[in-house]
ModelCIF file with pLDDT and N, C-alpha, C, O atoms, coordinates in Angstrom:
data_MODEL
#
_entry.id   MODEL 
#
_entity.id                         1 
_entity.type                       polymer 
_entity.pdbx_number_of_molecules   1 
#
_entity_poly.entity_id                      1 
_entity_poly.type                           'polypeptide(L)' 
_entity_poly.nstd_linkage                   no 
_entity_poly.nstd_monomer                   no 
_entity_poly.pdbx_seq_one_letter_code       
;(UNK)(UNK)(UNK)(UNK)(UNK)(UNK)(UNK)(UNK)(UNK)(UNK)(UNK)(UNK)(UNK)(UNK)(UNK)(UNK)
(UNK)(UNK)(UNK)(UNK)(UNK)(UNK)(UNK)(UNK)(UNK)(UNK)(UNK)(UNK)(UNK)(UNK)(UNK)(UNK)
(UNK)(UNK)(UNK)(UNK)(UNK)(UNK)(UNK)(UNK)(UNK)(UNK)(UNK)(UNK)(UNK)(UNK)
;
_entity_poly.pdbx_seq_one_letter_code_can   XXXXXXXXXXXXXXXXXXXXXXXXXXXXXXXXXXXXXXXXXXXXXX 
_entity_poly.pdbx_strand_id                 A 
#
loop_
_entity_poly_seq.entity_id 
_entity_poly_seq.num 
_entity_poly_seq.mon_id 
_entity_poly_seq.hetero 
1 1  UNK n 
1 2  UNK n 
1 3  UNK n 
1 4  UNK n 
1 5  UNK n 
1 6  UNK n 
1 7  UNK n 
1 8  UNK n 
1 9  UNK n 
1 10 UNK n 
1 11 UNK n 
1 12 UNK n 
1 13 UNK n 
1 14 UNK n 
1 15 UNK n 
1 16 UNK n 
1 17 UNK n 
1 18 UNK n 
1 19 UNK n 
1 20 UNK n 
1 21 UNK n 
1 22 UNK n 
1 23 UNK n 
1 24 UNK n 
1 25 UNK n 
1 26 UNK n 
1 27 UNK n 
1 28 UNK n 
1 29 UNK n 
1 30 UNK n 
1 31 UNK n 
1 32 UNK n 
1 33 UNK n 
1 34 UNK n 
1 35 UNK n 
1 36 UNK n 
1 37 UNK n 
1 38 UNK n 
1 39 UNK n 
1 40 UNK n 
1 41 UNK n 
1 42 UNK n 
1 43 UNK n 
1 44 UNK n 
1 45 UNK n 
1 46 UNK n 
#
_struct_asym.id          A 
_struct_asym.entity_id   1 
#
loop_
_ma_qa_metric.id 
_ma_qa_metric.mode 
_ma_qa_metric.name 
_ma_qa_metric.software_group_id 
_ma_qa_metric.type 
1 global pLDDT . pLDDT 
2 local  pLDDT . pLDDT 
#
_ma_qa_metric_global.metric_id      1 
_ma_qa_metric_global.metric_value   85.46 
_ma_qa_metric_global.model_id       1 
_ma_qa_metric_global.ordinal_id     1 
#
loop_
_ma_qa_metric_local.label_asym_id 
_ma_qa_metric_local.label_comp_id 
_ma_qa_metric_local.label_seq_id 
_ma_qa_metric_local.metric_id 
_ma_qa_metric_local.metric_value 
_ma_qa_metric_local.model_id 
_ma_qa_metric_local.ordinal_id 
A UNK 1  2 87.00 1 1  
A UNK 2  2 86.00 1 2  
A UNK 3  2 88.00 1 3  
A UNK 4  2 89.00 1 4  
A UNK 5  2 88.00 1 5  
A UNK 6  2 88.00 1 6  
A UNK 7  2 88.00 1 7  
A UNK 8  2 88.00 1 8  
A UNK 9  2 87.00 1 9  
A UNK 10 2 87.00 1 10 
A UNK 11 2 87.00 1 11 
A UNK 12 2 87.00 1 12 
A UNK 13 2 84.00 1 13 
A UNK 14 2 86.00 1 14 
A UNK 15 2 88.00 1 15 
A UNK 16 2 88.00 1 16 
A UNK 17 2 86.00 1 17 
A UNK 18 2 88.00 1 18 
A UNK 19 2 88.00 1 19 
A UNK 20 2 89.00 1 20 
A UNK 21 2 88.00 1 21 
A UNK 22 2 89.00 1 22 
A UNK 23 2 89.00 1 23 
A UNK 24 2 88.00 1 24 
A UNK 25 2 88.00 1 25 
A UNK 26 2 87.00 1 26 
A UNK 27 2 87.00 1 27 
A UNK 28 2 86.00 1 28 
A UNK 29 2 87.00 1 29 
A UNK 30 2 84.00 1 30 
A UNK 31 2 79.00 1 31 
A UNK 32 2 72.00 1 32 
A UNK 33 2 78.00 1 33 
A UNK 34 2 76.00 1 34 
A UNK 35 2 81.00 1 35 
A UNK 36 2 82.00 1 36 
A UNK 37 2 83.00 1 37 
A UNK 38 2 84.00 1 38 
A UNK 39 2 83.00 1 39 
A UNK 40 2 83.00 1 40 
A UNK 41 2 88.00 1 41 
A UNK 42 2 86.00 1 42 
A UNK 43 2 86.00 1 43 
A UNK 44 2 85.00 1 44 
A UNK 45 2 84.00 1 45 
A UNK 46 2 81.00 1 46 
#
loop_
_atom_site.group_PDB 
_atom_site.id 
_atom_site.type_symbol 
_atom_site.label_atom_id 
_atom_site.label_alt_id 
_atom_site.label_comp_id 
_atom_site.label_asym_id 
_atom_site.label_entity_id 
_atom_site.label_seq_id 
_atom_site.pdbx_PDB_ins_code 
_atom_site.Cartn_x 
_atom_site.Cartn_y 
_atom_site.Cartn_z 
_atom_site.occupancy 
_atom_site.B_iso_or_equiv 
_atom_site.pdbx_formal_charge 
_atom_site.auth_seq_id 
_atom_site.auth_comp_id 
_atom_site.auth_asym_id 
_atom_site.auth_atom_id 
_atom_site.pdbx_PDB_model_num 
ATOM 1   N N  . UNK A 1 1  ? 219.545 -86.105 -97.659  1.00 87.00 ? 1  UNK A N  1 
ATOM 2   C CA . UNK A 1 1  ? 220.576 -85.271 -98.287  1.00 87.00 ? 1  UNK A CA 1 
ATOM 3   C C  . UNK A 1 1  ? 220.483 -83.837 -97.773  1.00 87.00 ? 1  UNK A C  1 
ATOM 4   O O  . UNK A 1 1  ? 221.535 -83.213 -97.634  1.00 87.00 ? 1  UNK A O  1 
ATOM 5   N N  . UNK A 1 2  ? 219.119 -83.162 -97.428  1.00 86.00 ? 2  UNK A N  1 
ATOM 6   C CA . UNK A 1 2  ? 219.332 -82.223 -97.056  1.00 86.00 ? 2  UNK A CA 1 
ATOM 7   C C  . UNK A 1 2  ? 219.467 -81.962 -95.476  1.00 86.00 ? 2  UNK A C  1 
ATOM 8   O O  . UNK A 1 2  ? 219.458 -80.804 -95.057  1.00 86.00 ? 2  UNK A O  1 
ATOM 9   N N  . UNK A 1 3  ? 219.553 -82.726 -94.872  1.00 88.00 ? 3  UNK A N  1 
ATOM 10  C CA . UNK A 1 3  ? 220.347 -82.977 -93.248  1.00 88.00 ? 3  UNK A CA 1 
ATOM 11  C C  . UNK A 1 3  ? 221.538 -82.797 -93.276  1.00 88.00 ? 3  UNK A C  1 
ATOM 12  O O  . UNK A 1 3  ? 222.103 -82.105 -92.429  1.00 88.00 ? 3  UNK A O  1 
ATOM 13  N N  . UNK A 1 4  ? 222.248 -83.474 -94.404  1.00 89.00 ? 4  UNK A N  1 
ATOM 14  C CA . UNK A 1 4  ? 223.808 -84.032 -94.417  1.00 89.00 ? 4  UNK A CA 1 
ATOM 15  C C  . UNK A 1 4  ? 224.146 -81.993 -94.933  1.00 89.00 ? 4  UNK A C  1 
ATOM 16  O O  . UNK A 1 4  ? 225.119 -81.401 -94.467  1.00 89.00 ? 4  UNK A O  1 
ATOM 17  N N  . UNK A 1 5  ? 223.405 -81.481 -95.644  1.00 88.00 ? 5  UNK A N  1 
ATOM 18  C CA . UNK A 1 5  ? 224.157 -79.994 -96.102  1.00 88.00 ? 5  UNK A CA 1 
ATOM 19  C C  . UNK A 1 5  ? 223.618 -79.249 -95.157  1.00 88.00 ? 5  UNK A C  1 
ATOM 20  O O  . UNK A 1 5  ? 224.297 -78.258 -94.887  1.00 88.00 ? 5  UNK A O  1 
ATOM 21  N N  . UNK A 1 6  ? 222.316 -79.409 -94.357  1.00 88.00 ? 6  UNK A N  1 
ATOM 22  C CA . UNK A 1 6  ? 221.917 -78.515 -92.842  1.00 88.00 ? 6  UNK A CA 1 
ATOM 23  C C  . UNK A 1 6  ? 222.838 -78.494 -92.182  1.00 88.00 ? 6  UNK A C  1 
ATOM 24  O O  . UNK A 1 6  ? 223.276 -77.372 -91.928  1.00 88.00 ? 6  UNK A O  1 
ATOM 25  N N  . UNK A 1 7  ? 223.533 -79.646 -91.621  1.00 88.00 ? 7  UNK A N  1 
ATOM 26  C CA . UNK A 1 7  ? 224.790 -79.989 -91.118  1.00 88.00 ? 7  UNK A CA 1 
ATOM 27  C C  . UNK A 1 7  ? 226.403 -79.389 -91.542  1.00 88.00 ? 7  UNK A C  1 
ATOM 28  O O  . UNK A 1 7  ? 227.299 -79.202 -90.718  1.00 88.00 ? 7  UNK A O  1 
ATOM 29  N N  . UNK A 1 8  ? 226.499 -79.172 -92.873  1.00 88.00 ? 8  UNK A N  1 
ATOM 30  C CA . UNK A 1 8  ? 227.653 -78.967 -92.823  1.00 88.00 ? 8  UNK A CA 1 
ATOM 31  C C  . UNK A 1 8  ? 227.477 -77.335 -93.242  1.00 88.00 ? 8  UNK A C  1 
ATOM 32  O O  . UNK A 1 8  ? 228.440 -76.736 -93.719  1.00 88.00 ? 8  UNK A O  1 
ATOM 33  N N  . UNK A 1 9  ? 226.249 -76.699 -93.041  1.00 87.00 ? 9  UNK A N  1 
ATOM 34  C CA . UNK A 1 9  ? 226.129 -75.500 -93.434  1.00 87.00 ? 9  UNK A CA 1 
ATOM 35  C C  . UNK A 1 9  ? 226.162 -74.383 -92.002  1.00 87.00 ? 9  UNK A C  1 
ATOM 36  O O  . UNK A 1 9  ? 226.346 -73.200 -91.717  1.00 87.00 ? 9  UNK A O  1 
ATOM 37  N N  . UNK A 1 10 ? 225.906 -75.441 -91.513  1.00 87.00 ? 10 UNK A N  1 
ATOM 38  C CA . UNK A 1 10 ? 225.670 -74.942 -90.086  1.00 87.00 ? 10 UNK A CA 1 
ATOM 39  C C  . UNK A 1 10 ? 227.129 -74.970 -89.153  1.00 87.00 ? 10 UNK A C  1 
ATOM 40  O O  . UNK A 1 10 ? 227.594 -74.139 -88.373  1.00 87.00 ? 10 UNK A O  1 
ATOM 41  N N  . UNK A 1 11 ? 227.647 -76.384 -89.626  1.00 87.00 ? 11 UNK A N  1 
ATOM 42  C CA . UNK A 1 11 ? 229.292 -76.437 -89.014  1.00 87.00 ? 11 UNK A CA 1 
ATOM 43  C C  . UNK A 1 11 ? 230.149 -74.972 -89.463  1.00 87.00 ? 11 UNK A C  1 
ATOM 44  O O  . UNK A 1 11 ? 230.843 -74.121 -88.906  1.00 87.00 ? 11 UNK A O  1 
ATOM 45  N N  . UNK A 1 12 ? 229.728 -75.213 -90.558  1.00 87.00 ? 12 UNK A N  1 
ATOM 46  C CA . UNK A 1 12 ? 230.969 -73.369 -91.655  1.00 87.00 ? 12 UNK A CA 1 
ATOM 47  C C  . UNK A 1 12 ? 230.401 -72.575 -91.027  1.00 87.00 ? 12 UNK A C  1 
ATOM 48  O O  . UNK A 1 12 ? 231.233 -72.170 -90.215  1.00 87.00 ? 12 UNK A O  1 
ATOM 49  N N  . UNK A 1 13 ? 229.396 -72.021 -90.856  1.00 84.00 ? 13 UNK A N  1 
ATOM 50  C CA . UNK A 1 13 ? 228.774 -70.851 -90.229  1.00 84.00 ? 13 UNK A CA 1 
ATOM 51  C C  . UNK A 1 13 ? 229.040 -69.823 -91.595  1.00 84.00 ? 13 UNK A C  1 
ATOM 52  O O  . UNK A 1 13 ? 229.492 -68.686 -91.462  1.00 84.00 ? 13 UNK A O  1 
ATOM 53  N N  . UNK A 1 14 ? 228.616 -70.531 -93.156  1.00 86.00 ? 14 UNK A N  1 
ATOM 54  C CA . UNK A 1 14 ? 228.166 -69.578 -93.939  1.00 86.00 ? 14 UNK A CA 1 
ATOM 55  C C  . UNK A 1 14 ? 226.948 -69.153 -94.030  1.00 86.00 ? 14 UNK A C  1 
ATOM 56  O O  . UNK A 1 14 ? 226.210 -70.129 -93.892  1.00 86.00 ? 14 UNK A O  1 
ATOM 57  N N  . UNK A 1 15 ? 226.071 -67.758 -94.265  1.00 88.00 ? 15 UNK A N  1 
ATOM 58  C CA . UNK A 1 15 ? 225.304 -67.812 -93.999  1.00 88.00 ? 15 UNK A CA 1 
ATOM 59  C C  . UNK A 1 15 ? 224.245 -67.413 -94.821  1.00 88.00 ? 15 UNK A C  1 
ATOM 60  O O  . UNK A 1 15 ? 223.040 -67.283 -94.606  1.00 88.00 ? 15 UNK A O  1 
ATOM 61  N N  . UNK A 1 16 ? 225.389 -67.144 -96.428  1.00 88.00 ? 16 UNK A N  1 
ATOM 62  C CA . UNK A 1 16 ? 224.579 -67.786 -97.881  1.00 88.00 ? 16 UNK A CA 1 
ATOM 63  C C  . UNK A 1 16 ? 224.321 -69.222 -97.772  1.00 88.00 ? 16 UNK A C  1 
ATOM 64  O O  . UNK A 1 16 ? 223.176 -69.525 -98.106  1.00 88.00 ? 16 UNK A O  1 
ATOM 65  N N  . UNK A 1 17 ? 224.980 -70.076 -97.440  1.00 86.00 ? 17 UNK A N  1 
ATOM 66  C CA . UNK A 1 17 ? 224.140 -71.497 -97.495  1.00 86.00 ? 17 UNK A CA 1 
ATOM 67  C C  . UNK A 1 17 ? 223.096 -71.579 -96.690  1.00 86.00 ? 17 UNK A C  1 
ATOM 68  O O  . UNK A 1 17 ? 222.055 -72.038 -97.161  1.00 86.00 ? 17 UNK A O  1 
ATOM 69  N N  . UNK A 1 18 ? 223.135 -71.193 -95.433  1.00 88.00 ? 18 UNK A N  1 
ATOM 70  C CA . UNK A 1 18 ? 221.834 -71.010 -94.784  1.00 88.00 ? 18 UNK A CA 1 
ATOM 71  C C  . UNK A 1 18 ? 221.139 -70.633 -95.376  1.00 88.00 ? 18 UNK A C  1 
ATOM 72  O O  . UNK A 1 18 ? 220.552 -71.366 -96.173  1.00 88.00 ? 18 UNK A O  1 
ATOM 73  N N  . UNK A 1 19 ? 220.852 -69.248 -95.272  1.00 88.00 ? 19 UNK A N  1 
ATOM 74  C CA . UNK A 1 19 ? 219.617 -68.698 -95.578  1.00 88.00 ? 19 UNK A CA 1 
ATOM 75  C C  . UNK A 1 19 ? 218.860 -69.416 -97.387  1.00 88.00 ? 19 UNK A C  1 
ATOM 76  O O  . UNK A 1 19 ? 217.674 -69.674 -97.596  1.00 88.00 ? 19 UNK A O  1 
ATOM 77  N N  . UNK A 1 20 ? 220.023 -69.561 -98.387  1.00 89.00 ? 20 UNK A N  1 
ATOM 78  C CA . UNK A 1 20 ? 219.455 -70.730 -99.295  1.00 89.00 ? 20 UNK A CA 1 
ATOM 79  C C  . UNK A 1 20 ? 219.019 -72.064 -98.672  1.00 89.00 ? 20 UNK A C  1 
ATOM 80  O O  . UNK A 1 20 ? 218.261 -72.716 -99.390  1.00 89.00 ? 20 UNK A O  1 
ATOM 81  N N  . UNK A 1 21 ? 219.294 -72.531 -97.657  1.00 88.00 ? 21 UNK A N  1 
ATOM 82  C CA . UNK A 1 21 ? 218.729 -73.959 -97.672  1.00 88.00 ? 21 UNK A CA 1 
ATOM 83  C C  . UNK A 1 21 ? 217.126 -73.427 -96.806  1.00 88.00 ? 21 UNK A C  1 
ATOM 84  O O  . UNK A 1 21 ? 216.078 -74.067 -96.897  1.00 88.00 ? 21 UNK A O  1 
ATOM 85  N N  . UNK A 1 22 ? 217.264 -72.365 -96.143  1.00 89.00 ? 22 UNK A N  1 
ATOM 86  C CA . UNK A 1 22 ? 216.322 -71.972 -95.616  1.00 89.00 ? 22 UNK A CA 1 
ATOM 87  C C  . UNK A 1 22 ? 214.705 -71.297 -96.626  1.00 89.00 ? 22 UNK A C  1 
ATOM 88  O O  . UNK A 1 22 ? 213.520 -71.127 -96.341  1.00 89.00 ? 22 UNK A O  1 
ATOM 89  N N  . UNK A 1 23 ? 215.326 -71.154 -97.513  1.00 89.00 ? 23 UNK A N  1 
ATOM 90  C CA . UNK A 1 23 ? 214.539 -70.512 -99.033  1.00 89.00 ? 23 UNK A CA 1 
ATOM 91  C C  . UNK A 1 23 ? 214.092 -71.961 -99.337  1.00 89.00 ? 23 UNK A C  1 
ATOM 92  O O  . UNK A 1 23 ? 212.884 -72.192 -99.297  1.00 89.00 ? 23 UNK A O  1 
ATOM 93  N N  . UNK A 1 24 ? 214.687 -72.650 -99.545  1.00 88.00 ? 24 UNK A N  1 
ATOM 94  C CA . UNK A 1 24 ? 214.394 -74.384 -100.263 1.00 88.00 ? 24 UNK A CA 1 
ATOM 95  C C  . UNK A 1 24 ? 213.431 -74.713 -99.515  1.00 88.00 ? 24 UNK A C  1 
ATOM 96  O O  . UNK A 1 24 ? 212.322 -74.817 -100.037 1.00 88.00 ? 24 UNK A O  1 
ATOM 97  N N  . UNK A 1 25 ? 213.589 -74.968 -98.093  1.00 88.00 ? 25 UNK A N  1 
ATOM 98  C CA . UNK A 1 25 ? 212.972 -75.743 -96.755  1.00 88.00 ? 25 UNK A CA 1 
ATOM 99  C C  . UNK A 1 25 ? 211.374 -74.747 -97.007  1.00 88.00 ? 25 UNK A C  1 
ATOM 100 O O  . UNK A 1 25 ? 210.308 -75.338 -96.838  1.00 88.00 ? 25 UNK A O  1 
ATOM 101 N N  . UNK A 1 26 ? 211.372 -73.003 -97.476  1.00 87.00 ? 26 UNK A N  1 
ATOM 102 C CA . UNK A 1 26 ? 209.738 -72.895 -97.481  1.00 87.00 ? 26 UNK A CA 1 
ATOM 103 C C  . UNK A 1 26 ? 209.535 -72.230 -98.108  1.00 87.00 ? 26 UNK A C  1 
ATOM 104 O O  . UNK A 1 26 ? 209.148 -71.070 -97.963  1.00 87.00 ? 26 UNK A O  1 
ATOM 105 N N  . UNK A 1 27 ? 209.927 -73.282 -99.643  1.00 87.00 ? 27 UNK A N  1 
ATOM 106 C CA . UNK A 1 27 ? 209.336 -73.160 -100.736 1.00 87.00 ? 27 UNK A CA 1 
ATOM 107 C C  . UNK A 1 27 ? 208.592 -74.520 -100.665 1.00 87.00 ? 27 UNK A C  1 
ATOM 108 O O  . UNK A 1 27 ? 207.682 -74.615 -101.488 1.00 87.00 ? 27 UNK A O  1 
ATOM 109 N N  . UNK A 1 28 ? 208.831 -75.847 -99.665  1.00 86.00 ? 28 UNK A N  1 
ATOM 110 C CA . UNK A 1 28 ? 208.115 -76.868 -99.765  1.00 86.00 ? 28 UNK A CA 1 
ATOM 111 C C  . UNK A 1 28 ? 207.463 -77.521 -98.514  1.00 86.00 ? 28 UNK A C  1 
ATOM 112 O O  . UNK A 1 28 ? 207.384 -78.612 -97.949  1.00 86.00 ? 28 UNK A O  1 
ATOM 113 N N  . UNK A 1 29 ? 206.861 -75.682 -98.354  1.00 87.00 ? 29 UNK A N  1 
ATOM 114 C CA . UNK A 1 29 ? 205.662 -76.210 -96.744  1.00 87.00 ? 29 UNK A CA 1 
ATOM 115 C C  . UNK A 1 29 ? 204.653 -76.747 -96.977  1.00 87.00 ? 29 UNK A C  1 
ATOM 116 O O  . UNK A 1 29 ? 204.218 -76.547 -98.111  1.00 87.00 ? 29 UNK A O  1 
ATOM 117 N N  . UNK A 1 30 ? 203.950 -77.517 -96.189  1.00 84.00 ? 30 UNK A N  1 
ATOM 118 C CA . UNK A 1 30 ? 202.929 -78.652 -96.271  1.00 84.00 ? 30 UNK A CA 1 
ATOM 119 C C  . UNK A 1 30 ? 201.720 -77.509 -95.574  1.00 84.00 ? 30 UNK A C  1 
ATOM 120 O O  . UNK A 1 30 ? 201.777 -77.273 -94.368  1.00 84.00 ? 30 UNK A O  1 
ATOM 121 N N  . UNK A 1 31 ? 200.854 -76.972 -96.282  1.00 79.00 ? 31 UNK A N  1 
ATOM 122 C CA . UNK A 1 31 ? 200.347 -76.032 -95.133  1.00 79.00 ? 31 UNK A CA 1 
ATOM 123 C C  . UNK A 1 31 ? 199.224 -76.680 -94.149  1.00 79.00 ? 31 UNK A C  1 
ATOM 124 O O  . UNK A 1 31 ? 198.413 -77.441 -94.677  1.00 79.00 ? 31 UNK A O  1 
ATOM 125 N N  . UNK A 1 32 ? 199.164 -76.522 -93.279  1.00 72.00 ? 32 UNK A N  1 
ATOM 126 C CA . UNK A 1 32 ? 198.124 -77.354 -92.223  1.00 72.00 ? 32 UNK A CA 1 
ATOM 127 C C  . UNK A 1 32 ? 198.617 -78.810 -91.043  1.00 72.00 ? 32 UNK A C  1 
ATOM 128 O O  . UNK A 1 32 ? 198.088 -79.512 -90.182  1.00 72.00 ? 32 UNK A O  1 
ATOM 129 N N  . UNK A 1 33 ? 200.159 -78.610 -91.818  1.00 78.00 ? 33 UNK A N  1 
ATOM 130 C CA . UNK A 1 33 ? 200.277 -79.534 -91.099  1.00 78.00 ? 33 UNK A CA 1 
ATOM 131 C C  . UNK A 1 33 ? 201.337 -79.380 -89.936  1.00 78.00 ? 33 UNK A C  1 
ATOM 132 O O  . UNK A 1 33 ? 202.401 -78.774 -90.063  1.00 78.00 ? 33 UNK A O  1 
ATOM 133 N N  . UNK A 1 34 ? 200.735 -80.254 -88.339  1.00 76.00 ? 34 UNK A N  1 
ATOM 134 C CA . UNK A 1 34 ? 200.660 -79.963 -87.003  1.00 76.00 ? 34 UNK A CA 1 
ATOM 135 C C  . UNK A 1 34 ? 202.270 -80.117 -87.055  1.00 76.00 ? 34 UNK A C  1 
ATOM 136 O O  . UNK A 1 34 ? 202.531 -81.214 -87.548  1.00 76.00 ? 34 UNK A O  1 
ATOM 137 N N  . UNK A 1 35 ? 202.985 -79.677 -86.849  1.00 81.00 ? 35 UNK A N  1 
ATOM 138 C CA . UNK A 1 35 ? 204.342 -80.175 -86.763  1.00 81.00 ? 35 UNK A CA 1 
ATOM 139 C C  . UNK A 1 35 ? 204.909 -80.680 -85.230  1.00 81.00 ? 35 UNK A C  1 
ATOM 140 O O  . UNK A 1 35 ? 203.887 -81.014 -84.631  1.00 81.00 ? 35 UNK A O  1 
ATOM 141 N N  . UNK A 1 36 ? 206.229 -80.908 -84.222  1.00 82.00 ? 36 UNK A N  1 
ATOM 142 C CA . UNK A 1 36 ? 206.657 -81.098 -83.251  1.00 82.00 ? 36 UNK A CA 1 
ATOM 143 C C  . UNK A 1 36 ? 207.320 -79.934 -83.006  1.00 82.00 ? 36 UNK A C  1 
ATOM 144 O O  . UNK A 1 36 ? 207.653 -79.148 -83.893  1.00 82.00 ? 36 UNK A O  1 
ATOM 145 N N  . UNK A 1 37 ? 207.592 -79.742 -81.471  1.00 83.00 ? 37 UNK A N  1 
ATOM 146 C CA . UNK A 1 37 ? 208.478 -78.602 -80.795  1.00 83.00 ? 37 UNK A CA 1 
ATOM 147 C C  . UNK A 1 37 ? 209.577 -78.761 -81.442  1.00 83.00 ? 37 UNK A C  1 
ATOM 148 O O  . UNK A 1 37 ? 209.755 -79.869 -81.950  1.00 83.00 ? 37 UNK A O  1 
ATOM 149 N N  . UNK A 1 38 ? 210.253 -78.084 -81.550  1.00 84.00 ? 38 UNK A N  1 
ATOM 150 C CA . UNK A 1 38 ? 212.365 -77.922 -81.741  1.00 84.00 ? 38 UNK A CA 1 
ATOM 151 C C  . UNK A 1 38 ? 212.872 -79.069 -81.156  1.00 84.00 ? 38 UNK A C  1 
ATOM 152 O O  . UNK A 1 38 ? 213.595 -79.856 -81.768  1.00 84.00 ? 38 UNK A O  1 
ATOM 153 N N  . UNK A 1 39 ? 212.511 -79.215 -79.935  1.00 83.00 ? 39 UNK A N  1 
ATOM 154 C CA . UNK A 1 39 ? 213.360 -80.649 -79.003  1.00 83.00 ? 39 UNK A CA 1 
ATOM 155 C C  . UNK A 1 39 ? 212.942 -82.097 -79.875  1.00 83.00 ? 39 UNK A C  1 
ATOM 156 O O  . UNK A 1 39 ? 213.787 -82.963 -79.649  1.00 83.00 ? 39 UNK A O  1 
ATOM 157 N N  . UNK A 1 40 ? 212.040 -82.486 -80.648  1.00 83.00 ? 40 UNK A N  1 
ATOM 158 C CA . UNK A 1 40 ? 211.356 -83.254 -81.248  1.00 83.00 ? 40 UNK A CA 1 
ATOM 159 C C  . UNK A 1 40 ? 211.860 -83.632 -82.526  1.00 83.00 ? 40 UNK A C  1 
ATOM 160 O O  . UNK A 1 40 ? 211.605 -84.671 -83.135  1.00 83.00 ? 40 UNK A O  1 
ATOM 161 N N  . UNK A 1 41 ? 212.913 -82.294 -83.025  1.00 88.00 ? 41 UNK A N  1 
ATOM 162 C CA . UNK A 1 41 ? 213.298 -82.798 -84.589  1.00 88.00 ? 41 UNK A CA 1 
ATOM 163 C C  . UNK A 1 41 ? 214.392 -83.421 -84.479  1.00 88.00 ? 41 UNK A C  1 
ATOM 164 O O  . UNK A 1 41 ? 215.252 -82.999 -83.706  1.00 88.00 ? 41 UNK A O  1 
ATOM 165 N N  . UNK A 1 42 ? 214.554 -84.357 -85.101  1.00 86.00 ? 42 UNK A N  1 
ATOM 166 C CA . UNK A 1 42 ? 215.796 -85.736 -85.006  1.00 86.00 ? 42 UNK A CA 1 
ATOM 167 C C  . UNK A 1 42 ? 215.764 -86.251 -86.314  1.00 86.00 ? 42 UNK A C  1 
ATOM 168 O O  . UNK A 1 42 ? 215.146 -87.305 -86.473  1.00 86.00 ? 42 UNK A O  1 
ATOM 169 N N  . UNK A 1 43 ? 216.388 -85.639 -87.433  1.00 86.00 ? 43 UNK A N  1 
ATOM 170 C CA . UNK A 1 43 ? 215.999 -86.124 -88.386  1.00 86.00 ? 43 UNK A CA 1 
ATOM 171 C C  . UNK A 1 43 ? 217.029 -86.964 -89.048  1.00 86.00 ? 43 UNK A C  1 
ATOM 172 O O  . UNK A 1 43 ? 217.155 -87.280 -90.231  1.00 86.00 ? 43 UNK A O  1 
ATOM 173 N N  . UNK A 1 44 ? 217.990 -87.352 -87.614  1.00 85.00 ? 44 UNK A N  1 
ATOM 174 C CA . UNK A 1 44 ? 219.287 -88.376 -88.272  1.00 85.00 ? 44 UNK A CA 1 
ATOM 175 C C  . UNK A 1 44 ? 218.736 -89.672 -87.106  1.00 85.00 ? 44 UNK A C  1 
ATOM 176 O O  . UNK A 1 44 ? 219.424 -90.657 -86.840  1.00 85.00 ? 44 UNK A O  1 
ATOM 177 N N  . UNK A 1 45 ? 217.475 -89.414 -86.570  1.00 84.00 ? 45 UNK A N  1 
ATOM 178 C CA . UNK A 1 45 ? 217.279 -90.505 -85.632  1.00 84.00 ? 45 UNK A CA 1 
ATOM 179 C C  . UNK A 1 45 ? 217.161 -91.710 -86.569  1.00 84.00 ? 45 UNK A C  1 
ATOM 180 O O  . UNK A 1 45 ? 217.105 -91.536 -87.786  1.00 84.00 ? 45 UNK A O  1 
ATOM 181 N N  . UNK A 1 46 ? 217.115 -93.195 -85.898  1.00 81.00 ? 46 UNK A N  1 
ATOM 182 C CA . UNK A 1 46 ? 217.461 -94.393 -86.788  1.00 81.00 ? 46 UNK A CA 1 
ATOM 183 C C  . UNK A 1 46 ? 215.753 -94.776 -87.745  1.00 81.00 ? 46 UNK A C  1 
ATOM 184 O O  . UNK A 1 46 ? 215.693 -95.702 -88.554  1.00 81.00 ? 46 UNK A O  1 
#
């Protein structure tokens, strides 16, 4: 669900929804953990 509003927050180019979904996304960091480069995130992959 929060792909599907990354997506359409990003299509509008508002940039109160951004920066709120961006507040959400790190308020729930995992700390320590190794993540992937930018080219790596696919988070509508199957």
């Amino acid at each position: 669900a929060r792909v599907s509003a990354m997506k359409k927050a990003l299509g509008s180019g508002v940039q109160t929804d951004i920066d709120r979904l961006i507040g959400l996304s790190e308020k729930e960091i995992v700390a320590g953990v190794n993540i992937c480069g930018p080219r790596d995130f696919k988070p509508e992959h199957p």
